[in-house]
C-alpha atoms as a PDB file:
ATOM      1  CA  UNK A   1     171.635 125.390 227.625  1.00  0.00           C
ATOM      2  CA  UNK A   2     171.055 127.575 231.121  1.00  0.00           C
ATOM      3  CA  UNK A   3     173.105 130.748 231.242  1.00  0.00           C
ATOM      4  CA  UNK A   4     175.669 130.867 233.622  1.00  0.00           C
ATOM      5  CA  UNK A   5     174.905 131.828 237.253  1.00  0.00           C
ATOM      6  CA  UNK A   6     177.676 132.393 239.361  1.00  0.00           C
ATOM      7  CA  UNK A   7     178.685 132.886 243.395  1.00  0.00           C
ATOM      8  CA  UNK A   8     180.061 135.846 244.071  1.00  0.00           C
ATOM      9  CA  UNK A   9     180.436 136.536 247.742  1.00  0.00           C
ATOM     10  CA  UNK A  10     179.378 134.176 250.431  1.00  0.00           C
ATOM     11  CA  UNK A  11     178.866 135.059 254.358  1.00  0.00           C
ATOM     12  CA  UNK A  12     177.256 132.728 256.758  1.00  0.00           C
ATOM     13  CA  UNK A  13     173.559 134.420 256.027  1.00  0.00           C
ATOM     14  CA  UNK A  14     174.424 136.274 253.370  1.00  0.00           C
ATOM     15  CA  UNK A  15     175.113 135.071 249.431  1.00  0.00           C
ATOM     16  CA  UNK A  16     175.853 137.198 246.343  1.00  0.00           C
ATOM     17  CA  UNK A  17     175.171 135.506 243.248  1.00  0.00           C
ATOM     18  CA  UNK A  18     175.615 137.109 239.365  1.00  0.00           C
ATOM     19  CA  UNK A  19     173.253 136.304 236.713  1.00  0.00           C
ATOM     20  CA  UNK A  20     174.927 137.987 233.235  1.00  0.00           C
ATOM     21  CA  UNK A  21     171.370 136.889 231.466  1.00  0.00           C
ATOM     22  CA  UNK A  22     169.058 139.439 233.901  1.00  0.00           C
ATOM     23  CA  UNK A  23     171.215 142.105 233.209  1.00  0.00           C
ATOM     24  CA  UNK A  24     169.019 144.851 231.416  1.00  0.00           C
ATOM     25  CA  UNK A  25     165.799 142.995 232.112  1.00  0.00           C
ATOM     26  CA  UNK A  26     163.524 144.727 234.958  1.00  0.00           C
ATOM     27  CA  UNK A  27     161.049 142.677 234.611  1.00  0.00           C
ATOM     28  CA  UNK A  28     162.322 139.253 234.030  1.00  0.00           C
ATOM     29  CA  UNK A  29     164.926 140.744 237.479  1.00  0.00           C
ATOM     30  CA  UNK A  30     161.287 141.425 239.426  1.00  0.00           C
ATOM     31  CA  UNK A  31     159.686 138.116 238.441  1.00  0.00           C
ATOM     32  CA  UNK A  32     163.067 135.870 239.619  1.00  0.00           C
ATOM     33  CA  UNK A  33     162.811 137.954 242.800  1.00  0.00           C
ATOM     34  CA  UNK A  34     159.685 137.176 243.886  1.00  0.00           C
ATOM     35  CA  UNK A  35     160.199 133.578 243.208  1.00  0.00           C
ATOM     36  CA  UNK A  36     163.332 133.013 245.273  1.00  0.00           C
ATOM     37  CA  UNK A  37     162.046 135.073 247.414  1.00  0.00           C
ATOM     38  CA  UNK A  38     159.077 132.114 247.926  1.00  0.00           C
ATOM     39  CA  UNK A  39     161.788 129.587 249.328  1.00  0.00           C
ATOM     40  CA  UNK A  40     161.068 129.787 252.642  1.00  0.00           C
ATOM     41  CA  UNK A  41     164.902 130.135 253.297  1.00  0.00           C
ATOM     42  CA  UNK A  42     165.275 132.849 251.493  1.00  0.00           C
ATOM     43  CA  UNK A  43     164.039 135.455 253.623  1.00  0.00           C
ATOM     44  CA  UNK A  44     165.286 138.570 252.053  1.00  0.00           C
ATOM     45  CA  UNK A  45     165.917 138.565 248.314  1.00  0.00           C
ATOM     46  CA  UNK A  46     167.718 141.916 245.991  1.00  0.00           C
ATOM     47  CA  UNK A  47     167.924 141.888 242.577  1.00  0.00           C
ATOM     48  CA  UNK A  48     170.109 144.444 240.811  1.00  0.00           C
ATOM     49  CA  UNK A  49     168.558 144.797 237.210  1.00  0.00           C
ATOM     50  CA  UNK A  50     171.614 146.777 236.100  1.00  0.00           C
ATOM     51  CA  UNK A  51     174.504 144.252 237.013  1.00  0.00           C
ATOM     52  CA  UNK A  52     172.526 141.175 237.607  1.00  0.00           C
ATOM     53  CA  UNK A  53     173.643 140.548 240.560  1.00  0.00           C
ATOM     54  CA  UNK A  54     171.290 139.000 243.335  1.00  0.00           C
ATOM     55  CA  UNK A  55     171.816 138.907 247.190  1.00  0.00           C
ATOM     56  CA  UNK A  56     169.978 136.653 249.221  1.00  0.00           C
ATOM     57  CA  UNK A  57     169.862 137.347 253.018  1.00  0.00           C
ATOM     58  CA  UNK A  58     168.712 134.939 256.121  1.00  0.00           C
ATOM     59  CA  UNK A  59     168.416 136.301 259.831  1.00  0.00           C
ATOM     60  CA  UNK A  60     168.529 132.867 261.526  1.00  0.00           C
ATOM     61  CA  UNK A  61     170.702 130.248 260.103  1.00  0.00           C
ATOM     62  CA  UNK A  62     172.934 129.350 257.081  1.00  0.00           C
ATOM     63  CA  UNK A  63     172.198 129.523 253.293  1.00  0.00           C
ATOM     64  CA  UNK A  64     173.615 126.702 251.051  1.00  0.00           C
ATOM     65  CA  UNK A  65     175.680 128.850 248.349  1.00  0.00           C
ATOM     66  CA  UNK A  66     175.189 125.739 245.175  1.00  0.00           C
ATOM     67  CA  UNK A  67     171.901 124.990 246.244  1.00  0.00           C
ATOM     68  CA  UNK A  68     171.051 128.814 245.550  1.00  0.00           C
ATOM     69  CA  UNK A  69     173.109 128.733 242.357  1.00  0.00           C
ATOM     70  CA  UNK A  70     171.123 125.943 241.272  1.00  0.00           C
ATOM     71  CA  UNK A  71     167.617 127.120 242.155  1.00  0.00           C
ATOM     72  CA  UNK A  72     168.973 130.820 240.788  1.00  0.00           C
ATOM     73  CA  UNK A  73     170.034 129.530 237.266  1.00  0.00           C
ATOM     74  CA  UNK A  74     166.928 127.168 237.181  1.00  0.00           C
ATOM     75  CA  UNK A  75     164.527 130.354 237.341  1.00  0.00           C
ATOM     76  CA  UNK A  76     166.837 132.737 235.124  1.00  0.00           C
ATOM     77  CA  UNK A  77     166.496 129.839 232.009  1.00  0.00           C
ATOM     78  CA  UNK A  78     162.705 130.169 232.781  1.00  0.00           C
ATOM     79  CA  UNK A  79     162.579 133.667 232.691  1.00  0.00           C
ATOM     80  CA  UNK A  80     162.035 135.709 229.588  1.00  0.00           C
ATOM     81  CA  UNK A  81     162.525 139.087 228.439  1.00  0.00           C
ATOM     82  CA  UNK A  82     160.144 141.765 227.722  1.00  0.00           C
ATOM     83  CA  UNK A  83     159.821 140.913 223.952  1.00  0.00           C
ATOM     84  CA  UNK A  84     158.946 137.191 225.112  1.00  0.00           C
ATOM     85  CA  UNK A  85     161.951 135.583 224.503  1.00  0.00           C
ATOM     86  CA  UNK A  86     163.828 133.586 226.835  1.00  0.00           C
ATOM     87  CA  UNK A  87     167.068 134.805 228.272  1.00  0.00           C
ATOM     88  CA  UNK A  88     169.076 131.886 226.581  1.00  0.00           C
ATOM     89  CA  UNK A  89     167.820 132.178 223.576  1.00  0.00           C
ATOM     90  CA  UNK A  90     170.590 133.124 221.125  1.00  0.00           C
ATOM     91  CA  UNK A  91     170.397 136.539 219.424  1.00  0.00           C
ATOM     92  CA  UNK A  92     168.810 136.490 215.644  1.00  0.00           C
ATOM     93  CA  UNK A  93     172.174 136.827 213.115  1.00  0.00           C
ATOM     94  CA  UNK A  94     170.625 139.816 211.570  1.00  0.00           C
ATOM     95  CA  UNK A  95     171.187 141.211 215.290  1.00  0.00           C
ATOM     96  CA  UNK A  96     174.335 140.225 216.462  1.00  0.00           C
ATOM     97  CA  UNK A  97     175.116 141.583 219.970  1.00  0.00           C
ATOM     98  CA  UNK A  98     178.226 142.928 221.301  1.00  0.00           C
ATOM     99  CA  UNK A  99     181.410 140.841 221.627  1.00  0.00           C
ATOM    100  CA  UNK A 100     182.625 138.652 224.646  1.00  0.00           C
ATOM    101  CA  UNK A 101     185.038 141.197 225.770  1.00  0.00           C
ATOM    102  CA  UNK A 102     182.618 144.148 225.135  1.00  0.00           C
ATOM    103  CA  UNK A 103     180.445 142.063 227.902  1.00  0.00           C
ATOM    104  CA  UNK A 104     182.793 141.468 230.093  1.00  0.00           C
ATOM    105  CA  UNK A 105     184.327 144.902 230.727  1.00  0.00           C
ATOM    106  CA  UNK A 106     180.721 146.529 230.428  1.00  0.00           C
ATOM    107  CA  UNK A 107     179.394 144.415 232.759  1.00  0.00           C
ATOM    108  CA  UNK A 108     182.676 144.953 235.533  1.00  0.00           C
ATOM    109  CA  UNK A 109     181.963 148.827 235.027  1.00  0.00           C
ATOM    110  CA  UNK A 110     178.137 148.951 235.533  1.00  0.00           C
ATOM    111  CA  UNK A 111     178.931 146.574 238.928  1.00  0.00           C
ATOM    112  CA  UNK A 112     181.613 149.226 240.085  1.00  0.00           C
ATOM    113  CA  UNK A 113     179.157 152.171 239.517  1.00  0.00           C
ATOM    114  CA  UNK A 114     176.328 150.390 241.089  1.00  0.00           C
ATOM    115  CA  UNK A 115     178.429 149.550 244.513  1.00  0.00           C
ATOM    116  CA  UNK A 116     179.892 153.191 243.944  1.00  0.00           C
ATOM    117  CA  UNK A 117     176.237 154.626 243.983  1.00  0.00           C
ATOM    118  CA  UNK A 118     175.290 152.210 247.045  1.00  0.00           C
ATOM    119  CA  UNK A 119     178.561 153.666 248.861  1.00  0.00           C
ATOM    120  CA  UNK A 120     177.472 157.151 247.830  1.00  0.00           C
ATOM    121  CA  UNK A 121     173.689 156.375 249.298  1.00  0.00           C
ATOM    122  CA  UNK A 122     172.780 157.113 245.712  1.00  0.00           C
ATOM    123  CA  UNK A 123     173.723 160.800 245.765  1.00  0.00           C
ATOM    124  CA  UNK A 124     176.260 160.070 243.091  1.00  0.00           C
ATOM    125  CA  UNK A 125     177.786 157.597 240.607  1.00  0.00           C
ATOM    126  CA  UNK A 126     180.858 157.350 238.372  1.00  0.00           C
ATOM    127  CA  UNK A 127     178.879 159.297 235.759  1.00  0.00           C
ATOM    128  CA  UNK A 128     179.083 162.670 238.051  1.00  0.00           C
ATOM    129  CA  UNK A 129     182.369 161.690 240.427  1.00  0.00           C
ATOM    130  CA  UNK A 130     184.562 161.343 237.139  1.00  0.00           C
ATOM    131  CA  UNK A 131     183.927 164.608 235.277  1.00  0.00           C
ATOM    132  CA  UNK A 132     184.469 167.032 238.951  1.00  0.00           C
ATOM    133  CA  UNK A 133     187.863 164.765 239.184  1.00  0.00           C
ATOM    134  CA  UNK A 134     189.504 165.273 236.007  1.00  0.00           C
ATOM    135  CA  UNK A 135     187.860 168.896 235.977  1.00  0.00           C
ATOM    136  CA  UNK A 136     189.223 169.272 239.881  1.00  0.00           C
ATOM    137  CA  UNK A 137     192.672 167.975 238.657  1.00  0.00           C
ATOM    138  CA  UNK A 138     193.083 169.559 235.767  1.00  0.00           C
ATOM    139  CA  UNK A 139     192.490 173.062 237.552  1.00  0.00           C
ATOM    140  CA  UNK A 140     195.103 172.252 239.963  1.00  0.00           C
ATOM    141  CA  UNK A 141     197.670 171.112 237.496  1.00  0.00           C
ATOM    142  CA  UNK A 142     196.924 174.547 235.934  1.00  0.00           C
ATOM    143  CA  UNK A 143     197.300 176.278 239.413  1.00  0.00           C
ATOM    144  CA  UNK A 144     200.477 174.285 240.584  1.00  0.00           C
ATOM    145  CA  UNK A 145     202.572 175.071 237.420  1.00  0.00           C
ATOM    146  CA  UNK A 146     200.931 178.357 236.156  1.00  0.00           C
ATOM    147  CA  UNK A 147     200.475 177.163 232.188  1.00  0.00           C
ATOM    148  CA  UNK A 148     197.948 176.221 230.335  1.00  0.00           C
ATOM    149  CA  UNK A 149     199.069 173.552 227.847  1.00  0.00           C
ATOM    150  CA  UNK A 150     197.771 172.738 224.802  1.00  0.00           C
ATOM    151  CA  UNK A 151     195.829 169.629 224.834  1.00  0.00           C
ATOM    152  CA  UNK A 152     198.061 166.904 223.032  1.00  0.00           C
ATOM    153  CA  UNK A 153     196.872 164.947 219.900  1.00  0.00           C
ATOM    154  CA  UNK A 154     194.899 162.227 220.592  1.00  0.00           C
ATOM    155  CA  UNK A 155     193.032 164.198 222.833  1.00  0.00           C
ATOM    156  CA  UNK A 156     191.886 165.986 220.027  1.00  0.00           C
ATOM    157  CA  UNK A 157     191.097 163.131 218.084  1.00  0.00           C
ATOM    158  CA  UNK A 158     188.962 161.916 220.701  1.00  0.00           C
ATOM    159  CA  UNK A 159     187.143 164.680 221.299  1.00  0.00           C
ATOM    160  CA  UNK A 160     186.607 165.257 217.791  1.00  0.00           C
ATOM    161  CA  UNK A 161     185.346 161.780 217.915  1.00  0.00           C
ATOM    162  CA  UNK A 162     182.878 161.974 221.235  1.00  0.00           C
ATOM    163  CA  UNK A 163     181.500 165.333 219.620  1.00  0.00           C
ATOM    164  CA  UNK A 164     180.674 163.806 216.269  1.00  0.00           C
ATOM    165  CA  UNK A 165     178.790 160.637 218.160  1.00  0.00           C
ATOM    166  CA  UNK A 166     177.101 163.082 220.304  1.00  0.00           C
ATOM    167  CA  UNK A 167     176.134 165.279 217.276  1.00  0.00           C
ATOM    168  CA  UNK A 168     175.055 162.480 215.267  1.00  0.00           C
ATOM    169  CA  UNK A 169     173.684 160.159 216.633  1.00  0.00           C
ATOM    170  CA  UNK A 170     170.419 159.524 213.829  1.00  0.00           C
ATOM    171  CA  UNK A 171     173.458 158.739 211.251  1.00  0.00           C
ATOM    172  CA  UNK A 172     175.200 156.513 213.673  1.00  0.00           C
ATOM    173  CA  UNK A 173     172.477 154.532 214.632  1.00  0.00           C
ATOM    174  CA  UNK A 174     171.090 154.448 210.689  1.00  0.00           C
ATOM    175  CA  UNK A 175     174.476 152.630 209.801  1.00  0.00           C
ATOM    176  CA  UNK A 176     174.796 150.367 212.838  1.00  0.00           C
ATOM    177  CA  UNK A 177     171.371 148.967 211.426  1.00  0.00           C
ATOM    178  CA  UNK A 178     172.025 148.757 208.278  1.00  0.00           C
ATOM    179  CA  UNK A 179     175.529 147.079 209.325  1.00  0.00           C
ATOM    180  CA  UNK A 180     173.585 144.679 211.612  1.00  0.00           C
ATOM    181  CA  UNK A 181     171.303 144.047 208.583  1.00  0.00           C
ATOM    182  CA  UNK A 182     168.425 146.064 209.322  1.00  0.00           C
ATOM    183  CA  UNK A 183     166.234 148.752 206.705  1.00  0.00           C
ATOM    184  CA  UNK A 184     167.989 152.219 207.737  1.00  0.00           C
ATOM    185  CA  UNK A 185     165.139 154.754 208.701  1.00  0.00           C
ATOM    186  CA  UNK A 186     164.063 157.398 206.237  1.00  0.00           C
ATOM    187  CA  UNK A 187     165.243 160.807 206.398  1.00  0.00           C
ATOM    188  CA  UNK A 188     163.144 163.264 209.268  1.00  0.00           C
ATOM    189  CA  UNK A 189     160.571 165.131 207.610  1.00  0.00           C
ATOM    190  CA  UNK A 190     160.538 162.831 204.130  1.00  0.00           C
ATOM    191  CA  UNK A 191     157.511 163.427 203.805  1.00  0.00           C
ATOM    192  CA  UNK A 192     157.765 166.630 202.645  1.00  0.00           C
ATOM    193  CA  UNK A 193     159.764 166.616 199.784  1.00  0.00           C
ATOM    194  CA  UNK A 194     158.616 165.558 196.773  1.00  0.00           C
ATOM    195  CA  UNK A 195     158.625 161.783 196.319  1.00  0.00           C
ATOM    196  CA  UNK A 196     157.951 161.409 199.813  1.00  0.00           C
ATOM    197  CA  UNK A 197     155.309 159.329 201.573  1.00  0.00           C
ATOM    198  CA  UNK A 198     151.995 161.875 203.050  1.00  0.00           C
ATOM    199  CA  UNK A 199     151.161 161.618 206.680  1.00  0.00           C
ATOM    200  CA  UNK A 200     148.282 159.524 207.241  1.00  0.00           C
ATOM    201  CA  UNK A 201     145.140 161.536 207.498  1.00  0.00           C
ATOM    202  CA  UNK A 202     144.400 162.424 210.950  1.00  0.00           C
ATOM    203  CA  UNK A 203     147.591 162.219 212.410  1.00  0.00           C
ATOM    204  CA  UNK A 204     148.758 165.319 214.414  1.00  0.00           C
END
């Protein structure tokens, strides 16, 4: 079974397509390029490895939108990912990947920052816009009503949260493997303490 390839935006010479599968894959994003980019009516060809998306451009005359999706999809269940795989291929069980709706909303906000950093001629994304907003507005709210309030509860709790993934993220990622059925990782500097495996000799 192909992955999906869908049409996105369509002008006379222009066509934006989206290719979930090429998301995250560089490589597999560079190789589809280059061979749309052979059809000879495909004159210009962009590939955005972050979103997946792919425009193709013509100067002189029209592009065929589901001849492109065809020709798009055929090369993206070709392609394979850096480990060898192909893009179809399901995920092992041991690995399960994030859920449908994880997808989908991840893959809506990388598109928005990537057209945001386009618009912004790559000066800027959503990643540095957001925090001088809510910093910006939260100054003026402090300067229109002269208080300070306290922050409410869930803020808290989130922040208590976001601090404790930021702060541990070894133990985090240890029990998302062993959740996912994975070995979890011995503890840093095991090797130590008595019981623990020696460094090999040479190593620095």
């Amino acid at each position: 079974m192909r992955p999906p390839v869908l049409v996105a935006h369509v002008l006379e010479r222009r066509v934006r397509l989206r290719a979930p599968a090429l998301a995250g894959h560089r490589r597999a994003c560079e190789g589809v390029a280059a061979q749309l980019a052979a059809d000879p009516g495909c004159e210009v060809v962009t590939v955005r490895p972050a979103t997946g998306s792919v425009i193709v451009e013509r100067l002189e005359g029209g592009l065929d939108p589901e001849r492109l999706r065809a020709r798009l999809a055929e090369l993206v269940g070709e392609a394979r990912a850096d480990d060898g795989h192909l893009l179809a291929a399901p995920r092992p069980e041991g690995h399960p990947g994030p859920t449908r709706v994880a997808r989908a909303v991840a893959h809506a906000v990388v598109g928005i920052n990537a057209d945001v950093r386009e618009a912004m001629d790559y000066r800027a994304d959503l990643g540095t816009l957001l925090p001088v907003f809510f910093a910006t507005a939260g100054l003026a709210e402090v300067g229109v009503t002269r208080r300070l309030p306290a922050p409410a509860w869930f803020n808290l709790l989130w922040w208590s949260l976001r601090w404790f993934m930021t702060f541990n993220q070894g133990a985090v990622s240890e029990e998302l493997r062993t959740a996912a059925g994975g070995a979890p990782c011995p503890p840093a500097g095991a090797g130590d303490r008595p019981g623990g495996a020696d460094p090999p000799r040479g190593a620095l």
